[in-house]
C-alpha atoms as a PDB file:
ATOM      1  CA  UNK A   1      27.101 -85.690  30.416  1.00  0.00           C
ATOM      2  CA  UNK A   2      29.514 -83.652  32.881  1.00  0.00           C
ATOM      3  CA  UNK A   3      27.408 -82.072  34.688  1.00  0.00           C
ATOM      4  CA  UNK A   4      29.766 -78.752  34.518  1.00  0.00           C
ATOM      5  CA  UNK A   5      28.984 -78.841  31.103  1.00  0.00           C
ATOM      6  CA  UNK A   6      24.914 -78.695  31.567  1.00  0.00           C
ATOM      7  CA  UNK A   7      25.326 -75.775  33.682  1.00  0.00           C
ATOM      8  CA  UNK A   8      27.156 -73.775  31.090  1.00  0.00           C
ATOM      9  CA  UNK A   9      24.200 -74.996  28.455  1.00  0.00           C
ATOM     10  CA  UNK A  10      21.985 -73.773  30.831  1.00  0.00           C
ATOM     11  CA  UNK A  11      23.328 -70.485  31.614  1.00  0.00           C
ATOM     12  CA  UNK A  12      24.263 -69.627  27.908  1.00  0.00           C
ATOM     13  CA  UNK A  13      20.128 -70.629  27.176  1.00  0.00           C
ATOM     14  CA  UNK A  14      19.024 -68.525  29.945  1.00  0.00           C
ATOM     15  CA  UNK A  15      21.330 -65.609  29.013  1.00  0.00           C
ATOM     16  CA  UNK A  16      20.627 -65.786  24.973  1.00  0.00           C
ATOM     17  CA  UNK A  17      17.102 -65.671  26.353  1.00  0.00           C
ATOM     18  CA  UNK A  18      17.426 -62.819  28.551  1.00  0.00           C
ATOM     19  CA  UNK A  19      18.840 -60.851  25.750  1.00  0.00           C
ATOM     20  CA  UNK A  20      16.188 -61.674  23.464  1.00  0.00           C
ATOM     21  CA  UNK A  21      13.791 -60.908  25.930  1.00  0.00           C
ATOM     22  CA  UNK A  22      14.631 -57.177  27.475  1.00  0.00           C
ATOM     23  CA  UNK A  23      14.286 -54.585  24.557  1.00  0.00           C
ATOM     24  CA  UNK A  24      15.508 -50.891  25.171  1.00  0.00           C
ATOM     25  CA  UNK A  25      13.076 -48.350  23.055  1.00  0.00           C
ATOM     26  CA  UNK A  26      15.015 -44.626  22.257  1.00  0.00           C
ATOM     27  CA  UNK A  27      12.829 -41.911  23.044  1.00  0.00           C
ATOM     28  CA  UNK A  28      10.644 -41.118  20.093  1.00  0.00           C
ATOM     29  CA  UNK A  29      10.311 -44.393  18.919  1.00  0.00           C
ATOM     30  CA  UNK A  30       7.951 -47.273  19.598  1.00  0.00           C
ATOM     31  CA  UNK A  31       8.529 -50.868  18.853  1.00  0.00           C
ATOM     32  CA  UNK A  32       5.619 -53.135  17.380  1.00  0.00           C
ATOM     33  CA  UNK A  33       6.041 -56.343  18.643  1.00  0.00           C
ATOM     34  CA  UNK A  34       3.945 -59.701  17.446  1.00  0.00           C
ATOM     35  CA  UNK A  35       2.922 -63.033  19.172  1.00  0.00           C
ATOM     36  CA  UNK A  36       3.213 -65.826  17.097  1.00  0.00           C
ATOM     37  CA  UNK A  37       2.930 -63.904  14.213  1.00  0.00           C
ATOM     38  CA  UNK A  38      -0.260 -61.532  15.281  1.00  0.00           C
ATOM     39  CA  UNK A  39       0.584 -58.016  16.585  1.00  0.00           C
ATOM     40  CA  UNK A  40       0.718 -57.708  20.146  1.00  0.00           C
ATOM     41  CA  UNK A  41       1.611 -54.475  21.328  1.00  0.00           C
ATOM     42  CA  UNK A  42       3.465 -51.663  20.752  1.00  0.00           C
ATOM     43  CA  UNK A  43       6.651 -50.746  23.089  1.00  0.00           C
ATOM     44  CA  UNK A  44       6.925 -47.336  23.926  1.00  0.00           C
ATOM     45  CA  UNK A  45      10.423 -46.210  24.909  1.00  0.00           C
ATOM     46  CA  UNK A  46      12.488 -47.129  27.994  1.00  0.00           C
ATOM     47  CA  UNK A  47      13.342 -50.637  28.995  1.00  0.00           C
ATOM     48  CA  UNK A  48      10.562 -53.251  27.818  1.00  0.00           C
ATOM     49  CA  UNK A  49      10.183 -57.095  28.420  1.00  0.00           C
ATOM     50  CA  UNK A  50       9.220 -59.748  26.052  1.00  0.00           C
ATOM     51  CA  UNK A  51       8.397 -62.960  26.113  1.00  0.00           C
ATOM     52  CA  UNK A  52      11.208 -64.956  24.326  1.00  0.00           C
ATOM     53  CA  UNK A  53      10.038 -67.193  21.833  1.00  0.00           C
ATOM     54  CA  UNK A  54       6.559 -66.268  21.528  1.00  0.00           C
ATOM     55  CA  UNK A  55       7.340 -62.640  21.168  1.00  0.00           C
ATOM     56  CA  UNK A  56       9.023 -61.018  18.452  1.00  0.00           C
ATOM     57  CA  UNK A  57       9.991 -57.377  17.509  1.00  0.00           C
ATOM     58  CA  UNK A  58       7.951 -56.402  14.491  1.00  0.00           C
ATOM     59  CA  UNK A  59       9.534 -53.288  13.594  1.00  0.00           C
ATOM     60  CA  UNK A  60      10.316 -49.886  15.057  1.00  0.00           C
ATOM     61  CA  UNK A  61       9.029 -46.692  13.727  1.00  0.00           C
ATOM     62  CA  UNK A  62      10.004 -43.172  14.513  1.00  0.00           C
ATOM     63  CA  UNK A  63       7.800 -40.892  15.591  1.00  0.00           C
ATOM     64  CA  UNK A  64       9.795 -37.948  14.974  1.00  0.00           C
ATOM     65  CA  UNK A  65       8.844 -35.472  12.026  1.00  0.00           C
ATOM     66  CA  UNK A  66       9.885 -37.015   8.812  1.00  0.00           C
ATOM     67  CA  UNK A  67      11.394 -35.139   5.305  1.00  0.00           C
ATOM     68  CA  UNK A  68      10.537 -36.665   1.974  1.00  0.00           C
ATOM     69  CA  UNK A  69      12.155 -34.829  -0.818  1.00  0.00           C
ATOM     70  CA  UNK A  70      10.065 -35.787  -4.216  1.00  0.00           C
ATOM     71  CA  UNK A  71      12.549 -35.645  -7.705  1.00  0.00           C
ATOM     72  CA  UNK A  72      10.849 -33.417 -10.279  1.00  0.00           C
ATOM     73  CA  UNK A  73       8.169 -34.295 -11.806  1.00  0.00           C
ATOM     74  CA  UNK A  74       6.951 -33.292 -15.273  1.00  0.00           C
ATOM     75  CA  UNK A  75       2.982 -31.680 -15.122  1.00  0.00           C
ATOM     76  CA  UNK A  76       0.989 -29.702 -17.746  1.00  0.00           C
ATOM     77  CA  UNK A  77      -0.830 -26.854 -17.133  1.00  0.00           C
ATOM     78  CA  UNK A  78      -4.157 -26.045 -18.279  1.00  0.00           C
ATOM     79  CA  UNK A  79      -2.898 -24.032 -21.354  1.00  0.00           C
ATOM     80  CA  UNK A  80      -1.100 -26.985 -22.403  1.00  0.00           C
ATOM     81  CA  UNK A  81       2.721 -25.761 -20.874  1.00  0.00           C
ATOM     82  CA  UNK A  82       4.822 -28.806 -19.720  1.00  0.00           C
ATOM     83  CA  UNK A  83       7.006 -28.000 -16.749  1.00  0.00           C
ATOM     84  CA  UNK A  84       8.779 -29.802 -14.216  1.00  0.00           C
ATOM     85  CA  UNK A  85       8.192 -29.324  -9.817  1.00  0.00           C
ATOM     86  CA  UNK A  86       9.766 -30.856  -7.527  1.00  0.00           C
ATOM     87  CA  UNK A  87       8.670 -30.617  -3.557  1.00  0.00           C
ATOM     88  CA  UNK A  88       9.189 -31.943  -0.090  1.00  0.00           C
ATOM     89  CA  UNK A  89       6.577 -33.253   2.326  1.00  0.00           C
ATOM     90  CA  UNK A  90       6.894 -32.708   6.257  1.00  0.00           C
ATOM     91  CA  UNK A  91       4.817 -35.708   7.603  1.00  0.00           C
ATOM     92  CA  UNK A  92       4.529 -37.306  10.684  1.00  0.00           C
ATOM     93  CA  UNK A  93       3.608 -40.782  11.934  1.00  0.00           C
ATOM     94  CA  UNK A  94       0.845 -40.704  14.544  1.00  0.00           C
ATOM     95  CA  UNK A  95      -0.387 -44.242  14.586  1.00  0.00           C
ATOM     96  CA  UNK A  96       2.667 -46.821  14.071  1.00  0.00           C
ATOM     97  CA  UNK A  97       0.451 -50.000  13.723  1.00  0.00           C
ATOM     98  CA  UNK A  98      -1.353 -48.122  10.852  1.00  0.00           C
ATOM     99  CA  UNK A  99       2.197 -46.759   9.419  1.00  0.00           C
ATOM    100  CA  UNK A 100       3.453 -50.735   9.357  1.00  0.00           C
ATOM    101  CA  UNK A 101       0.449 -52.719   8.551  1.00  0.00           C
ATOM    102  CA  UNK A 102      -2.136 -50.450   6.883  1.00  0.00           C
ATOM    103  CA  UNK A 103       0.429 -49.191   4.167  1.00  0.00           C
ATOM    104  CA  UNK A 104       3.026 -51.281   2.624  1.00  0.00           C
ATOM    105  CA  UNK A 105       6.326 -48.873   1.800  1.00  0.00           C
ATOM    106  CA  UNK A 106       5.016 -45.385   3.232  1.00  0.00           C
ATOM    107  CA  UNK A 107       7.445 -43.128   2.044  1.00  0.00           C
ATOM    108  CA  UNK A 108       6.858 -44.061  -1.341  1.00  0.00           C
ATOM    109  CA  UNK A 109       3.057 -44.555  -1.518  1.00  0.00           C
ATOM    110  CA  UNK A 110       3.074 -40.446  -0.230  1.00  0.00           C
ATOM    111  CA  UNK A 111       5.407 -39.973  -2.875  1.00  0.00           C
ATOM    112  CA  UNK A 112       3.110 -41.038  -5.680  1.00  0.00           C
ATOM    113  CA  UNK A 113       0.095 -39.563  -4.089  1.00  0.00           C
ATOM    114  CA  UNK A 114       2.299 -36.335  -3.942  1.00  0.00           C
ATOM    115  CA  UNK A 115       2.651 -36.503  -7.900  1.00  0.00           C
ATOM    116  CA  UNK A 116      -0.625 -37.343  -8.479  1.00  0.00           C
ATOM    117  CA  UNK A 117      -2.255 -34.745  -6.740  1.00  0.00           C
ATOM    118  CA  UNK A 118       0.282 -31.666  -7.839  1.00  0.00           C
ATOM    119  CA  UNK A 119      -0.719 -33.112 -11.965  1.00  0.00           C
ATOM    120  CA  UNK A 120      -4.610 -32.811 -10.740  1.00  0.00           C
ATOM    121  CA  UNK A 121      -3.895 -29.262  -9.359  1.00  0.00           C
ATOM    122  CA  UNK A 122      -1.519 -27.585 -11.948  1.00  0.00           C
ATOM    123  CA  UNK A 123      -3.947 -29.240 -14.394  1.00  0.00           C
ATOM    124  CA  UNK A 124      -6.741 -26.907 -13.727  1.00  0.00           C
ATOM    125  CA  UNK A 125      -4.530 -23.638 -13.431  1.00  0.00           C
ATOM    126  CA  UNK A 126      -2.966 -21.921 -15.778  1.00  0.00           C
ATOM    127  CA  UNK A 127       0.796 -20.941 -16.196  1.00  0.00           C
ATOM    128  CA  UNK A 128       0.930 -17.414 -14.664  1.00  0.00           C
ATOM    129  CA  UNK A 129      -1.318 -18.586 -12.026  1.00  0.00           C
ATOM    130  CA  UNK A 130       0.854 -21.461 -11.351  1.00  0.00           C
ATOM    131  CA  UNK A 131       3.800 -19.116 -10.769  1.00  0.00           C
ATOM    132  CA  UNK A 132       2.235 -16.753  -8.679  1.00  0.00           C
ATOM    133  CA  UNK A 133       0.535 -19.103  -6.467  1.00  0.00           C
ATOM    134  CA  UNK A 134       2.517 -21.414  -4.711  1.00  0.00           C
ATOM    135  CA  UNK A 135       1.316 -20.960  -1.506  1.00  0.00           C
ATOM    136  CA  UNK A 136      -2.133 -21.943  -2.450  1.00  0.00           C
ATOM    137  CA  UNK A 137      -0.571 -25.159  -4.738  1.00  0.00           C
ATOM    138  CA  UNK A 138       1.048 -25.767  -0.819  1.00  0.00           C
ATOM    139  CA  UNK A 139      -1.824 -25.649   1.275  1.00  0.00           C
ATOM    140  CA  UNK A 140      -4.217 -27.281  -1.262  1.00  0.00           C
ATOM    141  CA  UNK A 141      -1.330 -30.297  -1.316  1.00  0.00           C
ATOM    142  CA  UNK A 142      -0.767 -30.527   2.291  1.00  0.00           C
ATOM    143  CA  UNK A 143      -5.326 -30.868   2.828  1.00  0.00           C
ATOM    144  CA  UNK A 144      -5.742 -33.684   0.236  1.00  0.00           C
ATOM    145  CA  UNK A 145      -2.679 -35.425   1.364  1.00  0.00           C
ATOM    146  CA  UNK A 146      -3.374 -35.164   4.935  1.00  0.00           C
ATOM    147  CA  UNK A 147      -6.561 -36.542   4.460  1.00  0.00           C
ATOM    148  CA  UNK A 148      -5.517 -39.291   1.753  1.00  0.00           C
ATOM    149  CA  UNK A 149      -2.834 -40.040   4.439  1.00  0.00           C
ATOM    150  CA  UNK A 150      -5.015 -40.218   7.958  1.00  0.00           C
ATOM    151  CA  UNK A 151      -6.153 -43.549   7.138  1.00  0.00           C
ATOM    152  CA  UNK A 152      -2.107 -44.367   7.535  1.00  0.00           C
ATOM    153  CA  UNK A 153      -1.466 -43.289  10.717  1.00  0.00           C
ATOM    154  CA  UNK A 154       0.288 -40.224   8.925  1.00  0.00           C
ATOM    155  CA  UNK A 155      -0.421 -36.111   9.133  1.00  0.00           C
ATOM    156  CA  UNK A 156       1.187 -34.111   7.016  1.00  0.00           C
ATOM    157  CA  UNK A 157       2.093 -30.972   8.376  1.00  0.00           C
ATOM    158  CA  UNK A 158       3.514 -29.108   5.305  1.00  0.00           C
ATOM    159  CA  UNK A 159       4.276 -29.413   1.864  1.00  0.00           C
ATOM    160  CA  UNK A 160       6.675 -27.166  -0.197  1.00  0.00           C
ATOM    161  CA  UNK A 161       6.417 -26.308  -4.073  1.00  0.00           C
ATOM    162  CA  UNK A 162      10.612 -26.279  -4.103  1.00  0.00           C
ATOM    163  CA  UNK A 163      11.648 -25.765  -7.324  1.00  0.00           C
ATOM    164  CA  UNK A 164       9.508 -25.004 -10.809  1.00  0.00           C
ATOM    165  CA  UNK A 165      11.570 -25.547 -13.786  1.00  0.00           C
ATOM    166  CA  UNK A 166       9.830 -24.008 -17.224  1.00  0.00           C
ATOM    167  CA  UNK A 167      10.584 -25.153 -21.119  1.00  0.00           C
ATOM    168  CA  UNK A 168      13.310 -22.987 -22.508  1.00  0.00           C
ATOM    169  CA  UNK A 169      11.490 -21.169 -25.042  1.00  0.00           C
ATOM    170  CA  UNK A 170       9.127 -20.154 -22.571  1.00  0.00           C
ATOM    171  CA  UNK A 171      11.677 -18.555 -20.218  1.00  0.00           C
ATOM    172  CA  UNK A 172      12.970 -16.289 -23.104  1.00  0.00           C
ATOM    173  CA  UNK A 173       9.560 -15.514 -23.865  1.00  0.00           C
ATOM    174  CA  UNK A 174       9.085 -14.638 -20.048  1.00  0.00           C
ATOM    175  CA  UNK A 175      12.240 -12.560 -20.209  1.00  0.00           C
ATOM    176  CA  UNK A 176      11.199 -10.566 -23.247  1.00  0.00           C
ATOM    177  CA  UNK A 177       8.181  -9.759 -21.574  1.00  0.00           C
ATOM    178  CA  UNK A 178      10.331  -8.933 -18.561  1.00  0.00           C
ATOM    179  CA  UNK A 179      12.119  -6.141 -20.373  1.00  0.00           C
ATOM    180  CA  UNK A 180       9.479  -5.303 -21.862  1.00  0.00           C
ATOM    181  CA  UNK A 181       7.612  -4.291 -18.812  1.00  0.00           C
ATOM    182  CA  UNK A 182      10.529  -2.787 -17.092  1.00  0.00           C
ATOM    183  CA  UNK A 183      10.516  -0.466 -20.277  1.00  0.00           C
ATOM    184  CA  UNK A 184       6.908   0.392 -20.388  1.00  0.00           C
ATOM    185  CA  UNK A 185       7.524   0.970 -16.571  1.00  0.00           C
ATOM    186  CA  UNK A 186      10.609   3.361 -17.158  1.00  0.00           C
ATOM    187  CA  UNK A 187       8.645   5.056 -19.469  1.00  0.00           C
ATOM    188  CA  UNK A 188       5.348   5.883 -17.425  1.00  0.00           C
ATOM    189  CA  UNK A 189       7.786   7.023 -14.220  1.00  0.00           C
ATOM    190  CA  UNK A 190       9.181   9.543 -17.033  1.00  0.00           C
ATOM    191  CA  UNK A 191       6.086  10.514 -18.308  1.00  0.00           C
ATOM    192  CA  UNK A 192       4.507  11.293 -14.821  1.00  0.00           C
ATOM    193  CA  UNK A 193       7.786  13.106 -13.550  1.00  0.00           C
ATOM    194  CA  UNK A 194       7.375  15.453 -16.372  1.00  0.00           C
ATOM    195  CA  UNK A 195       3.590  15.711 -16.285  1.00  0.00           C
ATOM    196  CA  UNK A 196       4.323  16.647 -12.470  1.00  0.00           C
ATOM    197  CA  UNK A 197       7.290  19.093 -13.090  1.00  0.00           C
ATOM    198  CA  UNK A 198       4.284  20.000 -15.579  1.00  0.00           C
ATOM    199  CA  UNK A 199       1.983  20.767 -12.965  1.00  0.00           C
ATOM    200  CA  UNK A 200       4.506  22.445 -10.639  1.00  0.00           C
ATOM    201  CA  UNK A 201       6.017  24.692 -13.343  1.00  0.00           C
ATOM    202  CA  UNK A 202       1.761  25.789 -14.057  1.00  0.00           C
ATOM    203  CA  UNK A 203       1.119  25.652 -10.545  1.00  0.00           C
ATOM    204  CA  UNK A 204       4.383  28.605 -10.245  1.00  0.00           C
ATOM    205  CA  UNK A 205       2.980  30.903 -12.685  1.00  0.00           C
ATOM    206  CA  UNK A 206      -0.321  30.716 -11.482  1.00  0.00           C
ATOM    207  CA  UNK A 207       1.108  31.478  -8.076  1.00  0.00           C
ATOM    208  CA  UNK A 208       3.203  34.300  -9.659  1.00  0.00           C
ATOM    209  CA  UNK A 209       0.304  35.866 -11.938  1.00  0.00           C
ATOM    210  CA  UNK A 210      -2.586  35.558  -9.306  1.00  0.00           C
ATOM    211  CA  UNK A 211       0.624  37.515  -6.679  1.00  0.00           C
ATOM    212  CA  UNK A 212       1.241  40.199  -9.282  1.00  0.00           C
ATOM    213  CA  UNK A 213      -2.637  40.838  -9.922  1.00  0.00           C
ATOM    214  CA  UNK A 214      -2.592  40.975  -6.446  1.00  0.00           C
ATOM    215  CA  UNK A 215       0.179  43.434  -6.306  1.00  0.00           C
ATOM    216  CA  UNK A 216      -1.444  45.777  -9.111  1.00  0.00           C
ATOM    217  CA  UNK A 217      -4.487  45.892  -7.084  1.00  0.00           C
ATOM    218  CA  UNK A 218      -3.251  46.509  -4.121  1.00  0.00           C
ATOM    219  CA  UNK A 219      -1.163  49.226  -5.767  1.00  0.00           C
ATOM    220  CA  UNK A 220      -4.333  51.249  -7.659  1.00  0.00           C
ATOM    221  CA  UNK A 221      -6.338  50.738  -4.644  1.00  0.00           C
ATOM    222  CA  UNK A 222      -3.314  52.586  -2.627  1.00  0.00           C
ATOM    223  CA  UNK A 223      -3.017  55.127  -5.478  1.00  0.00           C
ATOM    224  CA  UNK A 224      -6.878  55.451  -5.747  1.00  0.00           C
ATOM    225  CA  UNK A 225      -7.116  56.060  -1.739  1.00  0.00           C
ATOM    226  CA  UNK A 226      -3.792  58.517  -2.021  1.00  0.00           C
ATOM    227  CA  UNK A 227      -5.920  60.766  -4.907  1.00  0.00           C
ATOM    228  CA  UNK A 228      -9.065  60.506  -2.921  1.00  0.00           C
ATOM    229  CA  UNK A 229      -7.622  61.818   0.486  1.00  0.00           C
ATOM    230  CA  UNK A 230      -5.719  64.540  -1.809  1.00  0.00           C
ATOM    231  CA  UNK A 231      -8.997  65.562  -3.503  1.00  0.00           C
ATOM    232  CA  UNK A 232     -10.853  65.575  -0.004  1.00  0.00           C
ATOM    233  CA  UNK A 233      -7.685  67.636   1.467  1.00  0.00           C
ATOM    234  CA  UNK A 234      -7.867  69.837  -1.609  1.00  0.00           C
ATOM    235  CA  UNK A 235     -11.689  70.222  -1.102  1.00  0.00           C
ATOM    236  CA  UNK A 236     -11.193  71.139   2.707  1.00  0.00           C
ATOM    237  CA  UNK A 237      -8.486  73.712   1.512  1.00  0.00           C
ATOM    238  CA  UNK A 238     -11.276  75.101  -1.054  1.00  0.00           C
ATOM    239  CA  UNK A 239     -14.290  75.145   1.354  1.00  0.00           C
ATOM    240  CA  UNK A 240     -12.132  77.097   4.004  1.00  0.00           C
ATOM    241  CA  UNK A 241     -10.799  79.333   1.261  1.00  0.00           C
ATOM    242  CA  UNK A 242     -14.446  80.019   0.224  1.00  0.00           C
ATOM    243  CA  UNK A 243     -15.407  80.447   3.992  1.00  0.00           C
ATOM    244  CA  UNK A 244     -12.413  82.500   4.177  1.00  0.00           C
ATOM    245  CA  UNK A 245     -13.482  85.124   1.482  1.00  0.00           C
ATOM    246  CA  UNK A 246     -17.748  85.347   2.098  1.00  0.00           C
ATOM    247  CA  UNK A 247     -16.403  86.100   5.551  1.00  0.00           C
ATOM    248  CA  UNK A 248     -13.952  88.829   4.101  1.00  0.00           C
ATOM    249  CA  UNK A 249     -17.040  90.438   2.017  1.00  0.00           C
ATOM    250  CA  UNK A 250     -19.421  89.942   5.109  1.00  0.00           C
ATOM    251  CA  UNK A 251     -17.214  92.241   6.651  1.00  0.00           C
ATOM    252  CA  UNK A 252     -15.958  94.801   3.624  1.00  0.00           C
ATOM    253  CA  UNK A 253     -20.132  95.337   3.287  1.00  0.00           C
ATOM    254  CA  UNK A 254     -19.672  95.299  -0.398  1.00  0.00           C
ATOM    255  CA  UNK A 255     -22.389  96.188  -3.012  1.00  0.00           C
ATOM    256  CA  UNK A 256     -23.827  93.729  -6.010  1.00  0.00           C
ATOM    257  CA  UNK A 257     -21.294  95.617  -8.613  1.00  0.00           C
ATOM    258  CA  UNK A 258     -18.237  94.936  -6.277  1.00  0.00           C
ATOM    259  CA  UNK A 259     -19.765  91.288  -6.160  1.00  0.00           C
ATOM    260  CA  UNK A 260     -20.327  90.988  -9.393  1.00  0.00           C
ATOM    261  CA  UNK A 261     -16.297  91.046 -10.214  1.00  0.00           C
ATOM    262  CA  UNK A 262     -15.507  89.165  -7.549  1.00  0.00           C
ATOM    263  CA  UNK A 263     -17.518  86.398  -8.528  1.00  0.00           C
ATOM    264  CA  UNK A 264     -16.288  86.775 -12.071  1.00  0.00           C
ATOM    265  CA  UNK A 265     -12.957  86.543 -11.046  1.00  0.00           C
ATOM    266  CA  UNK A 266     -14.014  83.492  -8.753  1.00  0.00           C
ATOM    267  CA  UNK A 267     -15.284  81.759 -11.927  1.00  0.00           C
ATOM    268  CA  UNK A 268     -12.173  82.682 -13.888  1.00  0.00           C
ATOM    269  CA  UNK A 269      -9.830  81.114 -11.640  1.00  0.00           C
ATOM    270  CA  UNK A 270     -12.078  77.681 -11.275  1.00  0.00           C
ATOM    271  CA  UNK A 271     -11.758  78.195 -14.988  1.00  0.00           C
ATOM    272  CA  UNK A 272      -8.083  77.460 -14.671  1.00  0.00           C
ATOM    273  CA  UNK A 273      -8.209  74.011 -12.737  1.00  0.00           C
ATOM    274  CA  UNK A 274      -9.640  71.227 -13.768  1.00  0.00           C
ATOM    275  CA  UNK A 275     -13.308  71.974 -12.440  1.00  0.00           C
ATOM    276  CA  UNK A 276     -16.426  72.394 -15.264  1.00  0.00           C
ATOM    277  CA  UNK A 277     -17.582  76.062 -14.912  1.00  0.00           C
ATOM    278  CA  UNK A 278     -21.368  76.761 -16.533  1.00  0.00           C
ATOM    279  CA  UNK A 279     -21.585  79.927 -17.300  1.00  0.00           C
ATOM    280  CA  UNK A 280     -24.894  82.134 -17.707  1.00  0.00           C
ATOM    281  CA  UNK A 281     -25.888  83.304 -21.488  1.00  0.00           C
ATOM    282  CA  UNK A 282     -27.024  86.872 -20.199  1.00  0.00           C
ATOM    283  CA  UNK A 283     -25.406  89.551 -18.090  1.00  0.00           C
ATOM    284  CA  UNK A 284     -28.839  89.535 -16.145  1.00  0.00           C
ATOM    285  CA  UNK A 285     -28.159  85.799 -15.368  1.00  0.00           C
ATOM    286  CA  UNK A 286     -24.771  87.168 -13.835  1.00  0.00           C
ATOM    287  CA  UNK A 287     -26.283  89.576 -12.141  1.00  0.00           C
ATOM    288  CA  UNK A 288     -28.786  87.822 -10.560  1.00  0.00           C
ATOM    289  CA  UNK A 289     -26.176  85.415  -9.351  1.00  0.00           C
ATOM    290  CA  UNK A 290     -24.406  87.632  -8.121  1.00  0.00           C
ATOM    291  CA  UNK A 291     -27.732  89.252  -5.932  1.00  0.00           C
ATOM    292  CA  UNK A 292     -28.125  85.487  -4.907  1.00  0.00           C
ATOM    293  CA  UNK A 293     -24.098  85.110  -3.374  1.00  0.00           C
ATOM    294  CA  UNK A 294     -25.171  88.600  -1.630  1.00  0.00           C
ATOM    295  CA  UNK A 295     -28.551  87.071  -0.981  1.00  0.00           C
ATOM    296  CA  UNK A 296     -26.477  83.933   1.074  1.00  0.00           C
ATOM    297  CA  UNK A 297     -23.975  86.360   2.666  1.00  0.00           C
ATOM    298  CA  UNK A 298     -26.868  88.113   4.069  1.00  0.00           C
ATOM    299  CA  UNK A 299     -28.773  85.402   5.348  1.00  0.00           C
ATOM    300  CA  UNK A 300     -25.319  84.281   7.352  1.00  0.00           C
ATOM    301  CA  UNK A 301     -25.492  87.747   9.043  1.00  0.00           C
END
């Protein structure tokens, strides 16, 4: 054999084997790679070396965070109401020689443990718990699949309820009850804007009647004072009109007869105001009230 022709064999071995033997791993990615069959090692990413022949790339699994969107699947609720969710799963592969040789298909064995699970959880809750409570049906999916899923080399860092689609009938039944509320609601907002325009419109009158009362009072205690001080000025007039005339008889030295009509006179004109006058039975009784007013102007002397 031309010996030109051996070299070329050999280089074009060599170089087939060269290929075969330097790997280049992305970054987050590994490469499992197998001896004669039995995993050897896993590649992490850069430029690797293999042994040609004995070593062969197994499979290469990304590390990154993966998406796996589940169709819609029907469930029943515990009142018996069929509906149909569909979600997505956020997982990621932390282990790849568990992720390749622990689990056969991955993607869809967390599928089916995805629909499996939601049936077992919708099944014990009811339907208006199941609609109001998606972010418990989340975080009690992502626990028991995280935990169905370690043994795979796989955590599942969230899971999303993404759609719930009800029967037909029950939506218009949901609707009616819809309006229904929204009705009852538009009727107690009326009710208690009234009942407080209620209040207000009592709370004004009250305001206005307790002011007026107030107002009254005020105004007899201000007429009351007013006919006091004019009764006290009138009595101050009276007592200095009274001083006024025993000081006029002290000096006119008048006898009991004089007196006498004086103090008559006296009693008739208290007998014009408003003043009760007693009056003695017996013209001895006058007399003798008239010796007492002489009696008092003497003792001033």
């Amino acid at each position: 054999m031309d010996p030109i022709i051996v070299v070329v064999i050999i280089i074009a071995v060599v170089s087939v084997l060269l290929s075969q033997s330097i790997k280049l791993v992305r970054q987050s990615e590994v490469l499992l790679v197998e001896r004669l069959g039995k995993y050897h090692r896993t590649a992490v990413s850069g430029l690797n070396v293999i042994v040609p022949i004995l070593d062969k790339p197994a499979q290469r699994v990304d590390l990154r965070t993966q998406v796996l969107d589940s169709p819609p699947q029907p469930v029943i609720t515990k009142d018996n109401v069929t509906m149909e969710i569909d979600t997505v799963v956020y997982y990621q592969i932390t282990d790849a020689f568990k992720a390749v040789y622990e689990i056969r298909e991955l993607n869809k064995a967390i599928r089916y443990l995805t629909t499996t699970t939601l049936r077992d959880i919708i099944g014990t809750m009811e339907l208006d718990s199941t609609l109001s409570s998606r972010d418990e049906i989340n975080t009690r999916l992502r626990i028991i699949l995280d935990e169905a899923t370690d043994k795979w080399g796989v955590r599942v860092e969230r899971v999303e309820v993404k759609n719930i689609d009800l029967p037909k009938d029950i939506k218009d039944a949901m609707e009616k009850q819809m309006r229904a509320e929204r009705g009852k609601r538009a009727q107690i907002l009326e009710a208690e804007g009234l009942k407080q325009a209620a209040i207000a419109t009592a709370e004004g009158n009250k305001r206005a009647q307790i002011l007026d009362a107030e107002g009254q009072k005020e105004s007899q205690v201000r007429k009351a004072e007013g006919e006091a001080e004019a009764i006290t000025k009138v009595a101050q007039a009276e007592a200095v009109r009274i001083k006024y005339i025993f000081d006029a008889l002290k000096a006119a030295d008048i006898d009991e007869k004089m007196l006498s009509i004086k103090y008559i006179e006296a009693l008739s004109d208290m007998a014009k105001g408003d003043n009760k006058v007693f009056m003695p039975y017996e013209a001895s009784g006058l007399m003798s009230s008239a010796g007492v007013l002489k009696e008092i102007i003497g003792k001033k002397e």
